[in-house]
Protein backbone atom coordinates (compact mmCIF):
# COMPACT_ATOMS: atom_id res chain seq x y z
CA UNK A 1 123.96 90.60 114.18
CA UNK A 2 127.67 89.94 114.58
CA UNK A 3 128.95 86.17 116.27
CA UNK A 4 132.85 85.88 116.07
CA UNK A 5 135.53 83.38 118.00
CA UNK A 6 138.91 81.80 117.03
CA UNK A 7 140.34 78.66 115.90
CA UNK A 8 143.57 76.90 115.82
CA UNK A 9 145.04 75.01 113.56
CA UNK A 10 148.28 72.64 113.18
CA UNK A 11 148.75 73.80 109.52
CA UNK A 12 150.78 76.50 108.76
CA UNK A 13 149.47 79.62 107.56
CA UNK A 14 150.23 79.60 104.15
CA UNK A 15 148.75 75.86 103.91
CA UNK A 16 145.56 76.84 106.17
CA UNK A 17 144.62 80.12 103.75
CA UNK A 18 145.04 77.72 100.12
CA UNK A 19 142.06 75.65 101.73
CA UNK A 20 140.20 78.16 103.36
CA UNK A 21 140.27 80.51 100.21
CA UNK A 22 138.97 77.89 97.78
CA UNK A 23 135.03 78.12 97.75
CA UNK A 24 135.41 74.62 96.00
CA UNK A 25 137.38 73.01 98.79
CA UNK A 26 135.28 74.58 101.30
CA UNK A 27 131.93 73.35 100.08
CA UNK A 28 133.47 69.64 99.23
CA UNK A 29 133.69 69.73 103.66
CA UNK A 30 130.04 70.09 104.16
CA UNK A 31 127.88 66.74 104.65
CA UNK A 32 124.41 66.54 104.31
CA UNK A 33 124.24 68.79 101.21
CA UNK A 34 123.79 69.02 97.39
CA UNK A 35 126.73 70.92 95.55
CA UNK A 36 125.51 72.89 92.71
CA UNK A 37 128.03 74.00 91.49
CA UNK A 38 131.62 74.50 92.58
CA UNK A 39 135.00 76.67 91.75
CA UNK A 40 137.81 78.15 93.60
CA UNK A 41 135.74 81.54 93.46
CA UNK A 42 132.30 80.44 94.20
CA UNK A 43 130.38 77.36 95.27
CA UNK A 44 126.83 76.78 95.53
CA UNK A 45 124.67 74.21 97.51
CA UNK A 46 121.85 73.51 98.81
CA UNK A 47 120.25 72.18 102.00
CA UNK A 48 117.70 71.50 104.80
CA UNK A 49 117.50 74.62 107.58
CA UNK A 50 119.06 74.69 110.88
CA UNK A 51 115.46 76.60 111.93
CA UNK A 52 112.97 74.25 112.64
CA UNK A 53 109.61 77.03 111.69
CA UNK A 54 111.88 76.73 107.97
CA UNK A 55 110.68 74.01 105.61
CA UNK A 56 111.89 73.06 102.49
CA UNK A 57 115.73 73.39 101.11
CA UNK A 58 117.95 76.25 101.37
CA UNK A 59 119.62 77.06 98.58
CA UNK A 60 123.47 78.84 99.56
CA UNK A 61 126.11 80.56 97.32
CA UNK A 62 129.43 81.41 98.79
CA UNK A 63 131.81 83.52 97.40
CA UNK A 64 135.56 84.24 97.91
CA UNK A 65 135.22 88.64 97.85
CA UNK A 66 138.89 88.75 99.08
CA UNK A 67 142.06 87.05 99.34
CA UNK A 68 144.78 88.81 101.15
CA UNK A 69 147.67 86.17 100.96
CA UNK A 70 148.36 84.14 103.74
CA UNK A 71 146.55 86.87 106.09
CA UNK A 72 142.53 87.71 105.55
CA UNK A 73 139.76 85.92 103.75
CA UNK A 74 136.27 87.59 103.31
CA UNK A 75 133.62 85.34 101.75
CA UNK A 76 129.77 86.25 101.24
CA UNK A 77 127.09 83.90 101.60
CA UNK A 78 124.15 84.72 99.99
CA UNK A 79 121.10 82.01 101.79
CA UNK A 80 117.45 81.88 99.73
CA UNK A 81 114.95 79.30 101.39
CA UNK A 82 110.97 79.83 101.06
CA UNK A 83 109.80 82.96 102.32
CA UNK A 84 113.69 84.26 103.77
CA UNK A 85 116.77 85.69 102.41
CA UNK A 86 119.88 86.35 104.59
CA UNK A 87 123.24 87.70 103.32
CA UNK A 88 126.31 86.91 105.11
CA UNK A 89 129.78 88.13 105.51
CA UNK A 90 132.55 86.03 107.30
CA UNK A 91 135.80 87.66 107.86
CA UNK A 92 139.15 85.41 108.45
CA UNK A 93 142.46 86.54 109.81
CA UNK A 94 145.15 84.21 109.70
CA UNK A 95 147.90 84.96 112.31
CA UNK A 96 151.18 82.69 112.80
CA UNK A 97 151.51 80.57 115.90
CA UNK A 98 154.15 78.68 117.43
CA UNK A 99 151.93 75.14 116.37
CA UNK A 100 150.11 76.35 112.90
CA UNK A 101 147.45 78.89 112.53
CA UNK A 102 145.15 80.64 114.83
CA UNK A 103 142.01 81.90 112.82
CA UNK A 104 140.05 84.74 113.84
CA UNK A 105 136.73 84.44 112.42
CA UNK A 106 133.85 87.40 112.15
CA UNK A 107 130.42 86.47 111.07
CA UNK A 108 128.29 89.94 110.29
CA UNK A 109 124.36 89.02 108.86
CA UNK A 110 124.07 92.52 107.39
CA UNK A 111 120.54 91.49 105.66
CA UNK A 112 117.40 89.28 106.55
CA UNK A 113 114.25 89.15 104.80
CA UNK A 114 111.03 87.36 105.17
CA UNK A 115 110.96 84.75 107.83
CA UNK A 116 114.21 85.36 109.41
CA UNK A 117 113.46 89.46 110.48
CA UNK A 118 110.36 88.11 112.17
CA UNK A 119 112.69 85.34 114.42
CA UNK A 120 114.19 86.60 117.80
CA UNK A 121 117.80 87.93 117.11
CA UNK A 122 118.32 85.56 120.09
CA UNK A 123 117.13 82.57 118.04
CA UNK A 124 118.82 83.70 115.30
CA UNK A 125 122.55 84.26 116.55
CA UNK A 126 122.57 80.96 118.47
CA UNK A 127 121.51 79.49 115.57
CA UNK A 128 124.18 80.97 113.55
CA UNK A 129 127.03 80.25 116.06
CA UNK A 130 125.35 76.48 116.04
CA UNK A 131 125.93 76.45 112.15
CA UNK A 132 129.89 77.98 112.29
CA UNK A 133 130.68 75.50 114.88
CA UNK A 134 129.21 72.59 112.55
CA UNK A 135 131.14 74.03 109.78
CA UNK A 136 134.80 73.93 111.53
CA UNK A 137 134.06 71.08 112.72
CA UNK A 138 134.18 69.79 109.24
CA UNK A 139 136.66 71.55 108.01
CA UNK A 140 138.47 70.09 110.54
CA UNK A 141 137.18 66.38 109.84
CA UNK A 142 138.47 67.36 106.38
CA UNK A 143 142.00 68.97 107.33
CA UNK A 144 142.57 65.45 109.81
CA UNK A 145 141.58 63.04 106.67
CA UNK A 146 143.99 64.85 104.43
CA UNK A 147 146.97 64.51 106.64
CA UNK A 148 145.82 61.06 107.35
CA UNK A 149 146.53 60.11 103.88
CA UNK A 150 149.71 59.13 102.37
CA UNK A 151 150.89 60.86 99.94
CA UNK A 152 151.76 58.84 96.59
């Protein structure tokens, strides 16, 4: 199952890929979680599920698998909730523009287990796209409080 779209940015590139390669800075965007843990390499949270037939908390660990400098990010996510598993890989490319960055962003779910094989792949990627949508949108809540601070 593969969802992937594009985002733009008013950062430049080199800017944009410093926050969006740090697992720490990444997780410290989410709301309505518990950080575990949290370093530039690897973060870990947990949470309440996006699917409604999931109960309990999710528990998430992301991981920064590549850094290409200024250019491509790959990050795994590895999701355990009661009775499901999921791995996911998100791919970034970073590309230049005349105003900042445009992101292209792949989402692959290479493995499910439990709960989540027995959902409709339908379910499932609109689901997903729901949660990756949520997620830039706070990243860009976070990216629009930075530069609304002054620095000191």
């Amino acid at each position: 199952m593969d969802n992937h779209g594009e985002r733009r940015f008013r950062l430049p590139p080199s800017e944009l890929f410093a926050r969006l390669s740090n697992a720490q800075w990444l997780v410290s965007t989410l709301t309505q979680v518990q950080v575990l843990r949290a370093s530039p390499d690897e973060a870990a949270w947990s949470m309440r599920p996006a699917l409604a037939f999931m109960s309990g908390s999710i528990e998430n660990t992301l991981t920064i698998i590549e850094r290409q400098p200024v250019s491509t990010i790959r990050l795994h996510i590895h999701t355990k909730g009661i009775g499901a598993t999921a791995t996911a890989e998100i791919r970034l490319e970073l590309l230049p523009v005349e105003e900042g960055t445009l992101v292209h962003w792949t989402l692959t779910i290479p493995q499910m287990t439990g709960l989540l094989k027995l959902a409709p792949k339908g379910l499932l990627q609109a689901t997903a796209g729901k949660v990756v949508d949520e997620v830039w949108s706070h990243v860009e809540a976070a990216l629009s409080k930075e530069s609304a601070t002054p620095s000191q």
